[in-house]
Protein backbone atom coordinates (compact mmCIF):
# COMPACT_ATOMS: atom_id res chain seq x y z
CA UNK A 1 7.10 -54.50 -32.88
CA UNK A 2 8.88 -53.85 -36.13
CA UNK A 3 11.69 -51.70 -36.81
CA UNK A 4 9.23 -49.30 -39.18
CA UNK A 5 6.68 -48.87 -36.18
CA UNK A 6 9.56 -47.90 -33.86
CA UNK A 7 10.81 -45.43 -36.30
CA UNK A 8 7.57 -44.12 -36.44
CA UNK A 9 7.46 -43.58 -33.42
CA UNK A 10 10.53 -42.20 -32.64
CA UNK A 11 9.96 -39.65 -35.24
CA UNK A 12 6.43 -38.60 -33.83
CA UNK A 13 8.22 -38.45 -30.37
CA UNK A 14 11.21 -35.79 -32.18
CA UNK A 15 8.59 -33.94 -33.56
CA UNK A 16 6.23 -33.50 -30.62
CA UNK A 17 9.41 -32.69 -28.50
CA UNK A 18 10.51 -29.98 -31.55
CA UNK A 19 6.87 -28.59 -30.92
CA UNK A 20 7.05 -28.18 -27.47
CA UNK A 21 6.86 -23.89 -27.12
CA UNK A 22 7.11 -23.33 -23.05
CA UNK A 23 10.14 -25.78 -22.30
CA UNK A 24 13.52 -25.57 -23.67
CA UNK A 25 14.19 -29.62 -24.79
CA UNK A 26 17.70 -30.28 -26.71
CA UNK A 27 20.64 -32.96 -26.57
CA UNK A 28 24.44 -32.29 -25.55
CA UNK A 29 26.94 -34.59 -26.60
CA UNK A 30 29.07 -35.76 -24.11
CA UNK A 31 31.01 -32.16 -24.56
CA UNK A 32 28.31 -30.24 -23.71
CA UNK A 33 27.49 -29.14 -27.76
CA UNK A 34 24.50 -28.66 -28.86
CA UNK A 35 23.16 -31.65 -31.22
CA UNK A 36 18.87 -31.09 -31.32
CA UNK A 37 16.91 -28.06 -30.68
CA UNK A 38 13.07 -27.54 -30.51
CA UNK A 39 11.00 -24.55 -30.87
CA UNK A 40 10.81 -23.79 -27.28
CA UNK A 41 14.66 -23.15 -26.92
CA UNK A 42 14.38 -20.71 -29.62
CA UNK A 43 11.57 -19.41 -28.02
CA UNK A 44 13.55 -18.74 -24.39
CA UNK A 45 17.26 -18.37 -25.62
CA UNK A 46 16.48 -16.61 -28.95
CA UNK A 47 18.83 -18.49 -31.23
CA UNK A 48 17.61 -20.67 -34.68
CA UNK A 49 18.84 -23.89 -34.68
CA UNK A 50 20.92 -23.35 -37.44
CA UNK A 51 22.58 -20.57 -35.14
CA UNK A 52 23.25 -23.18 -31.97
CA UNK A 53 23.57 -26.37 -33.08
CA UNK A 54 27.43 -27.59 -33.08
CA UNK A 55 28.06 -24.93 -30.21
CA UNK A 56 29.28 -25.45 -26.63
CA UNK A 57 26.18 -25.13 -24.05
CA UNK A 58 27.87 -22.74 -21.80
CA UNK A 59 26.95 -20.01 -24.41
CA UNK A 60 23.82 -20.06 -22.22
CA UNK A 61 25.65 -19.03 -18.97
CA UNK A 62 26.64 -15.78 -17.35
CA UNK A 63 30.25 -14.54 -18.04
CA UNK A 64 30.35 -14.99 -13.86
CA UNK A 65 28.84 -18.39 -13.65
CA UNK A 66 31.70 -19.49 -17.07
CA UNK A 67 34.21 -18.11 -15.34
CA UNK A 68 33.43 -19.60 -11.86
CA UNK A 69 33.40 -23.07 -14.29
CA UNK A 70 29.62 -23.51 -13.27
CA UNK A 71 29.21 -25.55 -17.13
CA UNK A 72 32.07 -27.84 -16.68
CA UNK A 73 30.34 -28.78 -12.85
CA UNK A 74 26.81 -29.28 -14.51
CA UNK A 75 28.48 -31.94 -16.98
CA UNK A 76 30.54 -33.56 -14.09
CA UNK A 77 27.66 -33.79 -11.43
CA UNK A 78 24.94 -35.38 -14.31
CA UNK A 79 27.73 -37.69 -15.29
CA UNK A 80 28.15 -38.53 -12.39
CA UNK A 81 25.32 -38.96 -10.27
CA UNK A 82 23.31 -39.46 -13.41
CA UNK A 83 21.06 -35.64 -12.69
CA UNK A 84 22.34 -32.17 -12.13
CA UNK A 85 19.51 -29.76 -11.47
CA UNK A 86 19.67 -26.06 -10.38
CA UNK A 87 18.08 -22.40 -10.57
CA UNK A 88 20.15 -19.61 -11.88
CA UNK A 89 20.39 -16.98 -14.07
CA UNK A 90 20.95 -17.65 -17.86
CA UNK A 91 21.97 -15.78 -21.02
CA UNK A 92 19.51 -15.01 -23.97
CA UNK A 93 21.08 -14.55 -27.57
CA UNK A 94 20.43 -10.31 -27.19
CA UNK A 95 22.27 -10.53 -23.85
CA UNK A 96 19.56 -10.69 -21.26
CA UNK A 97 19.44 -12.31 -18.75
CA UNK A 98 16.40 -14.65 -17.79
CA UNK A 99 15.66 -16.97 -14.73
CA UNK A 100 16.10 -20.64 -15.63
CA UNK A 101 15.17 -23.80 -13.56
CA UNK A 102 17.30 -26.21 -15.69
CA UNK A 103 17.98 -30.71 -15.56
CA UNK A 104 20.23 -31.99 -17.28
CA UNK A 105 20.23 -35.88 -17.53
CA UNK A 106 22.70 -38.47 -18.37
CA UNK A 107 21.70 -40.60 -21.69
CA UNK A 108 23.17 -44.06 -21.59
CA UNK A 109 23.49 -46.68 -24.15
CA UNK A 110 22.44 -50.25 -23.76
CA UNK A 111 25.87 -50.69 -22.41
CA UNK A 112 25.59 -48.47 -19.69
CA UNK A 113 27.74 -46.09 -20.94
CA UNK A 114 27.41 -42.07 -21.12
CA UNK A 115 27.04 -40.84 -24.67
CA UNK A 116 25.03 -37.11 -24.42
CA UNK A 117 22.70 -35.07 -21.98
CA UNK A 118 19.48 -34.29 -22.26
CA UNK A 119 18.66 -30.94 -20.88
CA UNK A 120 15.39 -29.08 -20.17
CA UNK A 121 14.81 -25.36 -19.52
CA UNK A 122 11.93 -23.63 -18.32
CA UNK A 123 12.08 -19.89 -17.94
CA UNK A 124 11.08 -18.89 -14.38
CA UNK A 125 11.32 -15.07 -14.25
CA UNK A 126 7.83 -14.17 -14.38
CA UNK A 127 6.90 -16.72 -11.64
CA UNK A 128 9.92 -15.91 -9.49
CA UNK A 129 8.94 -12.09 -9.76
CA UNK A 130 5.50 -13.15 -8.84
CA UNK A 131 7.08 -15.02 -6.01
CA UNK A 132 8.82 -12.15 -4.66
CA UNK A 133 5.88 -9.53 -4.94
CA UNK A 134 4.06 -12.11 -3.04
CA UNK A 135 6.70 -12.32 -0.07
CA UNK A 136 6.91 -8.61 -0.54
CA UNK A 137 3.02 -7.76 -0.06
CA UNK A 138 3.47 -11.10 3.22
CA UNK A 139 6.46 -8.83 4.61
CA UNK A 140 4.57 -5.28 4.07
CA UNK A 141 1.09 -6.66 5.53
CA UNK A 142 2.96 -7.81 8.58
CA UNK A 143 4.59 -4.84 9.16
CA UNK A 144 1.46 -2.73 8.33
CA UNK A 145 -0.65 -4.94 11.04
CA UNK A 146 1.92 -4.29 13.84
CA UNK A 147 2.61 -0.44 13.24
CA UNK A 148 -1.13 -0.41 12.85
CA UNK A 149 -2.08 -1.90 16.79
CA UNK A 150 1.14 -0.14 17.87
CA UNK A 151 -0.40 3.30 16.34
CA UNK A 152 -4.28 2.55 18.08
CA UNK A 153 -2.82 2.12 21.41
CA UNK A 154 -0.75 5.26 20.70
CA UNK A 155 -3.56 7.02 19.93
CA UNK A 156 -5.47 6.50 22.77
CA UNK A 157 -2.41 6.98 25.31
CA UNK A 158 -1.88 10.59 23.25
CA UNK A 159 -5.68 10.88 23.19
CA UNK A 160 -5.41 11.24 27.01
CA UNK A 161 -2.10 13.08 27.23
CA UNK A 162 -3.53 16.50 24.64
CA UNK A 163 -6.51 16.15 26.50
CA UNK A 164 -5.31 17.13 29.95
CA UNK A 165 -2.61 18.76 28.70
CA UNK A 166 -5.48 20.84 27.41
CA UNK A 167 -7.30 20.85 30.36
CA UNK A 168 -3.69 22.45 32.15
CA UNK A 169 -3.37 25.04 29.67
CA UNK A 170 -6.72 26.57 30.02
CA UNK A 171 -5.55 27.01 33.67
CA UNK A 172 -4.48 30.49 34.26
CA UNK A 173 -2.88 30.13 37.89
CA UNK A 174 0.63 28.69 36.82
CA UNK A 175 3.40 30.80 36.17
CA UNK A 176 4.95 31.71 32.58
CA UNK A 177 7.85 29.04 33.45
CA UNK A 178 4.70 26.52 33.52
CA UNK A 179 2.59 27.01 31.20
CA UNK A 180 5.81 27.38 28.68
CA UNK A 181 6.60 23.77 29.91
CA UNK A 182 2.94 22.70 29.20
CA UNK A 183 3.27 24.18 25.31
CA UNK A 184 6.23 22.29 24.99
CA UNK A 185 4.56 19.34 26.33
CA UNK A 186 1.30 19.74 24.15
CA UNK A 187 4.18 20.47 21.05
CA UNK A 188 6.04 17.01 21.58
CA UNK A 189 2.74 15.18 21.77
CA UNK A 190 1.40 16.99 18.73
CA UNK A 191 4.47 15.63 16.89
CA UNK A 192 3.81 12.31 18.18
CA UNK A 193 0.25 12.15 16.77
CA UNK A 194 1.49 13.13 13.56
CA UNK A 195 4.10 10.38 13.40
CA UNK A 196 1.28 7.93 14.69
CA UNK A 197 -1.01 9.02 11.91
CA UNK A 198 1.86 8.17 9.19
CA UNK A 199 1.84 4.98 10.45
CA UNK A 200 -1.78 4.31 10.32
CA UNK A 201 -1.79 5.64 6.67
CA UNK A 202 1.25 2.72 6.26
CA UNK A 203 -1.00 0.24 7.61
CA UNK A 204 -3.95 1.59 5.94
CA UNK A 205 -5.98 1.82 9.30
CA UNK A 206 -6.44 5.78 9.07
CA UNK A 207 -9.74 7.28 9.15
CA UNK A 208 -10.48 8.28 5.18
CA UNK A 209 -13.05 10.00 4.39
CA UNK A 210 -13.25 9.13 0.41
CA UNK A 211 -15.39 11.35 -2.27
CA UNK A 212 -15.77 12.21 -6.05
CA UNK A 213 -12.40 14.28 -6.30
CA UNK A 214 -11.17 16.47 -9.34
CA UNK A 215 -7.76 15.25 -9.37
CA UNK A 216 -6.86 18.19 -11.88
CA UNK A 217 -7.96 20.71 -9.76
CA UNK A 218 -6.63 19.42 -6.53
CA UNK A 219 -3.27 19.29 -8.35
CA UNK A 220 -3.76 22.58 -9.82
CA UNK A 221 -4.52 24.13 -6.48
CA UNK A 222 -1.70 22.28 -4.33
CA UNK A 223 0.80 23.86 -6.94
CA UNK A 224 1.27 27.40 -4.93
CA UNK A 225 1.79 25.40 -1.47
CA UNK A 226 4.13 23.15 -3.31
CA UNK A 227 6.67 26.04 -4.68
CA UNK A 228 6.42 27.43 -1.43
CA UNK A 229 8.13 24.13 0.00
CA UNK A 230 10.31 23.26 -2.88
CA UNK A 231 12.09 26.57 -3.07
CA UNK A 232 13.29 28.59 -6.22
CA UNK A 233 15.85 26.82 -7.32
CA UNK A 234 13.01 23.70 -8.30
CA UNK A 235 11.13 24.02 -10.92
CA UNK A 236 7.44 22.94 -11.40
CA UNK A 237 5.77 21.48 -14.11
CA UNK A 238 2.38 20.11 -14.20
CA UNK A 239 1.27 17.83 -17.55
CA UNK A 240 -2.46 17.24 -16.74
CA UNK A 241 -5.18 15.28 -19.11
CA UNK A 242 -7.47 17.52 -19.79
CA UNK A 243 -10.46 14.59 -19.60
CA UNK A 244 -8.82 13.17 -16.39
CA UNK A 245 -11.28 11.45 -14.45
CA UNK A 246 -12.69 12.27 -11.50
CA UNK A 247 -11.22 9.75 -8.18
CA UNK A 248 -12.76 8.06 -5.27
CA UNK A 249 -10.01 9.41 -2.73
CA UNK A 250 -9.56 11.20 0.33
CA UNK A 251 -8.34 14.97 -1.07
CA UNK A 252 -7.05 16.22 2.07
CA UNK A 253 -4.72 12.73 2.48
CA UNK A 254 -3.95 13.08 -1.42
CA UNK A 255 -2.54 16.71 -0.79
CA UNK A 256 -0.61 15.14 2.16
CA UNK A 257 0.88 12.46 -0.18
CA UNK A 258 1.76 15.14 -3.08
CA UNK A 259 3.44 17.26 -0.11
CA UNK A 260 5.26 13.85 1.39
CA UNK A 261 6.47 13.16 -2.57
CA UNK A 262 7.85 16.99 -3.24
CA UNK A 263 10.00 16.99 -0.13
CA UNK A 264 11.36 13.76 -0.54
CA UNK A 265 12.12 15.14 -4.53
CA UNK A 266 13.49 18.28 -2.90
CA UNK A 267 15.98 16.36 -0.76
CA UNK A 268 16.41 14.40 -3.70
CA UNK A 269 17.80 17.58 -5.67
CA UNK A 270 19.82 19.51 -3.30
CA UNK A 271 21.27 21.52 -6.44
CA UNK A 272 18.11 22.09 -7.78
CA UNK A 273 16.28 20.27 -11.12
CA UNK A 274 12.57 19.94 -11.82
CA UNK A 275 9.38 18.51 -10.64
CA UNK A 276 6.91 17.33 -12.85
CA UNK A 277 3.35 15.89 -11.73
CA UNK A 278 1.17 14.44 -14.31
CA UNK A 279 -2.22 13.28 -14.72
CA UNK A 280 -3.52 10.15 -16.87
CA UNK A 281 -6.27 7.79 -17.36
CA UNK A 282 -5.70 3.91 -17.29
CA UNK A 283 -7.82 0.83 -17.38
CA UNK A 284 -6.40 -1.94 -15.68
CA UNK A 285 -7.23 -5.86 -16.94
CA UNK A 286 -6.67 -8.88 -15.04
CA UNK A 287 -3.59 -10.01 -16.41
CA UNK A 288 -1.94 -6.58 -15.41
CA UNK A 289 -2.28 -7.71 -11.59
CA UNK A 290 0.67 -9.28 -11.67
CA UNK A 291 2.32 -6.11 -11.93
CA UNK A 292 -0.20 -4.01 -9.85
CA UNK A 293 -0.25 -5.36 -6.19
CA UNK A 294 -2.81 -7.51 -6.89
CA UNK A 295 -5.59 -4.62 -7.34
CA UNK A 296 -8.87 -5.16 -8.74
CA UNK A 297 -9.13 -5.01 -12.58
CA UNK A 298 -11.07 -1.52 -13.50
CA UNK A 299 -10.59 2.31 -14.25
CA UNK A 300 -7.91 4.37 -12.43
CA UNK A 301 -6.86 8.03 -12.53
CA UNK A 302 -2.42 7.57 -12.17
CA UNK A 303 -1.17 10.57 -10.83
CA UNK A 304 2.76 10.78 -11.06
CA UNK A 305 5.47 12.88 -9.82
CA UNK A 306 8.86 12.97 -11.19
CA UNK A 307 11.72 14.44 -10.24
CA UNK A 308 15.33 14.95 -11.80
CA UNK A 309 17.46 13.90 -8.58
CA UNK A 310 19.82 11.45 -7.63
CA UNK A 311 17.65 8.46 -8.11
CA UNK A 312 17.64 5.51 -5.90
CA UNK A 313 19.39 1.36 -6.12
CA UNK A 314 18.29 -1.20 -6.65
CA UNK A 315 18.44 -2.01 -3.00
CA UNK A 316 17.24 0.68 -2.08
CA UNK A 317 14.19 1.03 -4.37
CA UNK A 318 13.56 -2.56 -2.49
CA UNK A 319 12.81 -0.98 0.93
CA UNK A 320 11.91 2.10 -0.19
CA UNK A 321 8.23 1.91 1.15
CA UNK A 322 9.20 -0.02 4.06
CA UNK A 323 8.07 2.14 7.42
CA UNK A 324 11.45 3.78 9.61
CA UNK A 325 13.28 3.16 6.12
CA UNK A 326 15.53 6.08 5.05
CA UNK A 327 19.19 7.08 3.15
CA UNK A 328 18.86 10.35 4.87
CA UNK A 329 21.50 10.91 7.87
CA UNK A 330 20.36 10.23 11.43
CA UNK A 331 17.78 13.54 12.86
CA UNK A 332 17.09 14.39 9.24
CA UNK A 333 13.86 12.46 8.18
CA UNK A 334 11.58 9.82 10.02
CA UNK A 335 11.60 7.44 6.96
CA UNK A 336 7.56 7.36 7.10
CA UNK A 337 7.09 9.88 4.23
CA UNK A 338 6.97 7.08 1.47
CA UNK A 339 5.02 4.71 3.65
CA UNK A 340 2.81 7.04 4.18
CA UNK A 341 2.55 7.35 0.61
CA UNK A 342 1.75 3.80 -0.10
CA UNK A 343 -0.22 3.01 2.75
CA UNK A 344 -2.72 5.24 1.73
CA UNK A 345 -3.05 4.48 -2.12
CA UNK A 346 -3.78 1.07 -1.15
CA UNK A 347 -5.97 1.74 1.26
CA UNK A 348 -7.81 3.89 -1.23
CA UNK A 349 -8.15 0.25 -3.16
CA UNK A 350 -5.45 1.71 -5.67
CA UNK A 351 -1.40 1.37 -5.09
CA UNK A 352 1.89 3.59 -5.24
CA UNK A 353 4.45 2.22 -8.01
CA UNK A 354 8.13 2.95 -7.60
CA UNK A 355 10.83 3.46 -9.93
CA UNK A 356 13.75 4.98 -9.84
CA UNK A 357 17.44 5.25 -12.00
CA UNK A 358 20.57 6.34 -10.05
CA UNK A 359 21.68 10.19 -11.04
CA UNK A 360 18.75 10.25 -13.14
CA UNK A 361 15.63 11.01 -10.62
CA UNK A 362 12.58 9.01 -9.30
CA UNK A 363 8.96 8.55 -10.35
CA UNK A 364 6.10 7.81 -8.09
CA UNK A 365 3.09 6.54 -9.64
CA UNK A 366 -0.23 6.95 -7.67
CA UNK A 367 -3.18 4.54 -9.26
CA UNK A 368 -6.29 5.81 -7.69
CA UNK A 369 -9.57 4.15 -8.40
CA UNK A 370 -12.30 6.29 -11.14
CA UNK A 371 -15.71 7.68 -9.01
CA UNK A 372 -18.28 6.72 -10.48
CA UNK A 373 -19.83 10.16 -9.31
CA UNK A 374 -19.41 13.64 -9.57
CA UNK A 375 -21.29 14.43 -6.62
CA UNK A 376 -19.15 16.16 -3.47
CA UNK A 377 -20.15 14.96 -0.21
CA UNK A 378 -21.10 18.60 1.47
CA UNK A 379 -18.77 19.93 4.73
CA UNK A 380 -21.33 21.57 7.53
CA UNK A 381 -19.52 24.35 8.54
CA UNK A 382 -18.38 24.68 12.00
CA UNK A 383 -20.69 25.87 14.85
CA UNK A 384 -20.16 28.38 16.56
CA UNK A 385 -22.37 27.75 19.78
CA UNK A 386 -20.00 24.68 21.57
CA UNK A 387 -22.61 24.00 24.21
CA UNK A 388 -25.72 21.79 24.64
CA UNK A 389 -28.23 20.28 26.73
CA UNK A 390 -28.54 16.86 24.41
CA UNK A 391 -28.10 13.19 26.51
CA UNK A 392 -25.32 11.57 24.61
CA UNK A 393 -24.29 7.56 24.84
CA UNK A 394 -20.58 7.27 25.00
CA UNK A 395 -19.15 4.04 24.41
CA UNK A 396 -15.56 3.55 24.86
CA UNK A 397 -13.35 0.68 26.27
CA UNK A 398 -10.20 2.18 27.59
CA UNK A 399 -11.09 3.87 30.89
CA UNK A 400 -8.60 6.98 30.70
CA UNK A 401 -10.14 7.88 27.13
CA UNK A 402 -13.79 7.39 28.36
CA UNK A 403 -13.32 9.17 31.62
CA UNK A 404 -11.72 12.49 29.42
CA UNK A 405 -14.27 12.49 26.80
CA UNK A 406 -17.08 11.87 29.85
CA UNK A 407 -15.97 14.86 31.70
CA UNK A 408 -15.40 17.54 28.55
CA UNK A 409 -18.80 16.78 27.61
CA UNK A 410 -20.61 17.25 31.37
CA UNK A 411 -18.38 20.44 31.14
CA UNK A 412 -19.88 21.62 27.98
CA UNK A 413 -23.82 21.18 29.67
CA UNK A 414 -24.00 17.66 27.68
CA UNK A 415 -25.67 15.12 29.74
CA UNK A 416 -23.32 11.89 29.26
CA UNK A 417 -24.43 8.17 29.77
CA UNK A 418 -21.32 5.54 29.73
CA UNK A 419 -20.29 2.42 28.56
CA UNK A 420 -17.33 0.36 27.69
CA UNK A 421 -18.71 -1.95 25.53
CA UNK A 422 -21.38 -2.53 22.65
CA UNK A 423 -23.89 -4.90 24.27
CA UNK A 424 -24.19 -2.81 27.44
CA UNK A 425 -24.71 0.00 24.89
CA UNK A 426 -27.37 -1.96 23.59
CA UNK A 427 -29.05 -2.12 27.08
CA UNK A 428 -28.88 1.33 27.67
CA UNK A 429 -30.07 2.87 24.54
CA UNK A 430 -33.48 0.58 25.21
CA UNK A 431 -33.99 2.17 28.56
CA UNK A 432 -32.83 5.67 27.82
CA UNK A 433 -35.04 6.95 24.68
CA UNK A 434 -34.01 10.53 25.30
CA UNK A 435 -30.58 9.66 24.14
CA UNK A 436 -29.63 12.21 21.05
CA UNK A 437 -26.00 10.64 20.01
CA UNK A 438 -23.94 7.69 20.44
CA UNK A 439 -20.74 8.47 20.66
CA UNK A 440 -18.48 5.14 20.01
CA UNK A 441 -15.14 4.22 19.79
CA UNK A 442 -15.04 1.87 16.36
CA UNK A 443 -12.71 -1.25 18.04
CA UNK A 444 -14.62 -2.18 20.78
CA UNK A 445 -14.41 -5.67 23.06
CA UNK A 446 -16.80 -8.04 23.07
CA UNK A 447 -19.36 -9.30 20.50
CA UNK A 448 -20.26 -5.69 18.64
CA UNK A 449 -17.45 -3.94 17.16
CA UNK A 450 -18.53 0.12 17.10
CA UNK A 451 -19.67 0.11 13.31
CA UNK A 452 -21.48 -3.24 14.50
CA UNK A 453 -23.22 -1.24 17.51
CA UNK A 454 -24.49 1.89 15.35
CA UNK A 455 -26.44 -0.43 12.99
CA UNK A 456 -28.38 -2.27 15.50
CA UNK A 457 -28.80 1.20 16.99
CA UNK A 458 -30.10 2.34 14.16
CA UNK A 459 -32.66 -0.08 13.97
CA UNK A 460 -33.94 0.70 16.93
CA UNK A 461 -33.85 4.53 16.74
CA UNK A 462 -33.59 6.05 12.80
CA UNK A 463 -32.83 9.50 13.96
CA UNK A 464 -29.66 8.78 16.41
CA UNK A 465 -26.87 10.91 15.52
CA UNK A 466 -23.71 8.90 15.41
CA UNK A 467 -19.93 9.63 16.03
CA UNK A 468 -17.71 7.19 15.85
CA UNK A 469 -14.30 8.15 17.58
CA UNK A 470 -11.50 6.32 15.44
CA UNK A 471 -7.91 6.24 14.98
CA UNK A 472 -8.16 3.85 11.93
CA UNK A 473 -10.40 1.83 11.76
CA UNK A 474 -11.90 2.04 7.39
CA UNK A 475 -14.94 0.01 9.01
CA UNK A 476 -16.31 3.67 10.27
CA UNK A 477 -16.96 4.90 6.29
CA UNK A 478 -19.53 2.88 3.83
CA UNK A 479 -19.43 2.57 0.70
CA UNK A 480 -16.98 5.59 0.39
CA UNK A 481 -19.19 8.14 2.55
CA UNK A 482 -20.47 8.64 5.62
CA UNK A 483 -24.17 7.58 5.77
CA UNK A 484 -26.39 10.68 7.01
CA UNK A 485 -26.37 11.55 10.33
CA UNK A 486 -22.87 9.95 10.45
CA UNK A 487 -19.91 11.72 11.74
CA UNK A 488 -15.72 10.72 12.12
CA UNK A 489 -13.47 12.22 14.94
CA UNK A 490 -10.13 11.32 14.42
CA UNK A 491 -7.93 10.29 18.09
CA UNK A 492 -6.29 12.17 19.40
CA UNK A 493 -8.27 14.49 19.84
CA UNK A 494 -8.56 17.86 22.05
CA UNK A 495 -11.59 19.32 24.05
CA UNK A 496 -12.56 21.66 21.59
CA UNK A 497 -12.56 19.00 18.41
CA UNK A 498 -14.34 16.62 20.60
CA UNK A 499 -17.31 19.05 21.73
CA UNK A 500 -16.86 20.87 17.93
CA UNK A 501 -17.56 17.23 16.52
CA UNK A 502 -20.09 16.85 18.97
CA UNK A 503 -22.01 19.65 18.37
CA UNK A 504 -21.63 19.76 14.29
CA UNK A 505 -23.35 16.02 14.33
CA UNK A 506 -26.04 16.94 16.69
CA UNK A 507 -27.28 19.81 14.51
CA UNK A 508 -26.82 17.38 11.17
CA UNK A 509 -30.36 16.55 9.36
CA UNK A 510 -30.85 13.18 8.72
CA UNK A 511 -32.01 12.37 5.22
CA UNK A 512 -35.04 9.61 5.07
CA UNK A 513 -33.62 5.93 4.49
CA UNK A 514 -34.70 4.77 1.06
CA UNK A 515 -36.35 1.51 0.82
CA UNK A 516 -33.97 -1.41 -1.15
């Protein structure tokens, strides 16, 4: 090979190294200056190579990591042990800081001697961010799964507890001593449902009922309830898009979330300051789901709600959303409000985004996904007649819950036909064509989860009413809506939502199934 073709060469290898955008590639002589610099270091540090070259490499390092002599190490190991290699923070030419994984090699002549380094840089910041929204989503889905079984097995235990505690109360023979002691009773389990249901909205496992919402208006109308709570010292401000789209959401569990937001701002400005909810429009591409908890590309109506408080860490905004998490002191909060918050934006397929500035107030963003509809799934109004002669199928694997339900019905003149799981159900519904409603719990044993069961029972029988008795469990709703004929009681429940339920399904009208 002659000495022009290795030149060549060389010089096509400097160049394609000097075109190299995503890596930082450069030489150090053996004092660590700078001696070559290709496009990509400008690209990542931010300085022209008229700017760098000649200067000491440690430019690039944090004031900590220069004074803890982290340079002079990097220099010592690779000359060394021929490699130093590490991840750390570096130091951009504005002053930024990005996250580098960085080698630095020895570069011998033919003697064997050291003369330079060569160092490459590649800036990790966006993939270690990814990295740590993915262990953060791993950490939150963990938790969410076991406050979410914890919660079901709550409900049914509390399902059984208001239940007879119901069945007590209606007894008049007990003395005021007692039946004080049973309200107090019925009180502290009430308050234990409540906290059950937060965490079921954390681990998205609570019954929604989604529909074509007017997020204006339900902002609009939550405004009197909200100055109620804040007080007068907080003022309110609303800043709503006037061609806001309609959401697919759950109102009554978006008012809960605006209410769980403005006390949280309230405690957040114990002086008083100002709350300000807002309304936009926002269409999310793929590339912004990196940012986004991984939700699907599309249209989303953000609501927002600022306040002008004390703001939040940066360790603390960390944990913020985390269930039982809370700055406030012991007896004064439950630490399920934001959880709450999140859980159920997610489960709505949108999210809940966080940010926050010490002494300068918080913002909660809520991205809730566009309907596609403006039609409102109609409310039957309650009945008023709680009684009825209809055979119903109840289906329902713990034994305490069945045996409650069982007898309110009976009590109510309902004729009541049991089972504890699907394919039994199965079995009876063919031999019992008289039966009016099946009544199922939605996580059942066995081969046929409840949402499972009511399918195949629809098959056989069109016009069966169905109830599906749920603590959680999304699977209950398609599509956004219950299908006709299809109602949702939420556990725990008492007698008279059980039998109200009950009756309010029965007396439903069932609207022809349209052919595919």
């Amino acid at each position: 090979m002659t000495k022009a073709t290795t030149w060549t060469r060389e010089l096509q290898f400097d160049q394609w190294v000097s075109a190299i955008a995503d890596y930082a590639i450069f030489l150090l002589d053996r004092e660590g200056r700078v001696v070559t610099w290709n496009e990509g270091a400008g690209r990542i540090k931010g300085y022209t190579r008229a700017e760098i070259v000649g200067r000491h490499f440690s430019v690039f390092y944090t004031p900590e990591d220069q004074a803890a002599g982290i340079p002079r190490h990097a220099l010592e190991t690779a000359l060394k042990e021929g490699r130093f290699e590490a991840e750390a923070w570096r130091m951009r030419k504005n002053g930024t800081r990005f996250f580098a994984n960085v080698v630095i090699d020895a570069i011998k002549d033919p003697s064997g001697e050291v003369v330079g380094f060569a160092k490459i840089t590649r800036d990790m910041t966006e993939r270690r961010a990814m990295e740590a929204q993915l262990r953060h989503a791993q950490k939150m889905e963990a938790i969410g799964q076991l406050t979410g079984g914890v919660a079901h097995d709550f409900n049914n235990l509390l399902t059984v507890v208001l239940g007879n505690l119901d069945v007590i109360a209606r007894e008049q023979s007990g003395t005021v001593r007692f039946q004080r002691a049973v309200e107090h009773a019925t009180q502290g389990a009430q308050r234990a449902a409540a906290l059950t249901q937060q965490l079921l909205a954390f681990s998205r496992r609570q019954a929604l009922q989604p529909k074509s919402i007017d997020v204006n208006e339900l902002v609009a109308n939550t405004t009197d309830m909200l100055g109620h709570l804040l007080g007068e010292n907080i003022a309110i401000q609303l800043q709503l898009t006037p061609n806001a789209w309609r959401a697919q959401v759950d109102g009554h569990q978006l008012e809960s979330a605006l209410v769980n937001l403005a006390v949280n701002a309230r405690d957040a400005m114990p002086d008083g300051g100002a709350l300000t909810i807002t309304t936009h429009n926002a269409t999310l591409g793929s590339t912004d789901r990196l940012r986004f908890d991984d939700i699907a590309p599309g249209d989303y109506v953000i609501v927002s709600v600022k306040d002008t408080g004390s703001g939040m860490s940066a360790d603390v905004l960390e944990h913020a959303f985390e269930p039982f998490y809370t700055t406030k002191p012991q007896g004064k909060g439950t630490g399920l409000g934001l959880s709450q918050v999140y859980g159920f934006a997610r489960q709505s397929d949108g999210t809940a985004m966080l940010t926050s500035v010490p002494d300068h107030g918080t913002t909660v963003a809520l991205y809730l996904p566009r309907s596609t509809t403006a039609a409102e799934v109609s409310i039957p109004e309650a009945p008023t007649n709680l009684e009825g002669t209809e055979t119903i199928l109840l289906v329902e694997d713990q034994d305490n819950v069945r045996a409650f339900a069982a007898e309110a019905l009976r009590e109510s003149g309902f004729k009541v036909i049991e089972a504890s799981e699907g394919m039994t159900a199965l079995t009876l519904l063919h031999k019992n064509a008289h039966v009016q409603l099946l009544l199922t719990d939605v996580g059942l044993p066995g081969g046929l989860n409840g949402r499972q069961l009511a399918e195949q029972a629809r098959e056989l029988r069109n016009d069966l009413r169905i109830l599906f008795m749920t603590g959680y469990a999304r699977e209950a709703v398609q599509d956004g809506r219950l299908q006709s004929g299809v109602g949702l009681l939420r556990k725990p429940f008492a007698i008279k939502e059980l039998i109200t339920q009950v009756r309010a399904v029965l007396d439903l009208s069932i609207e022809p199934a349209t052919p595919d």
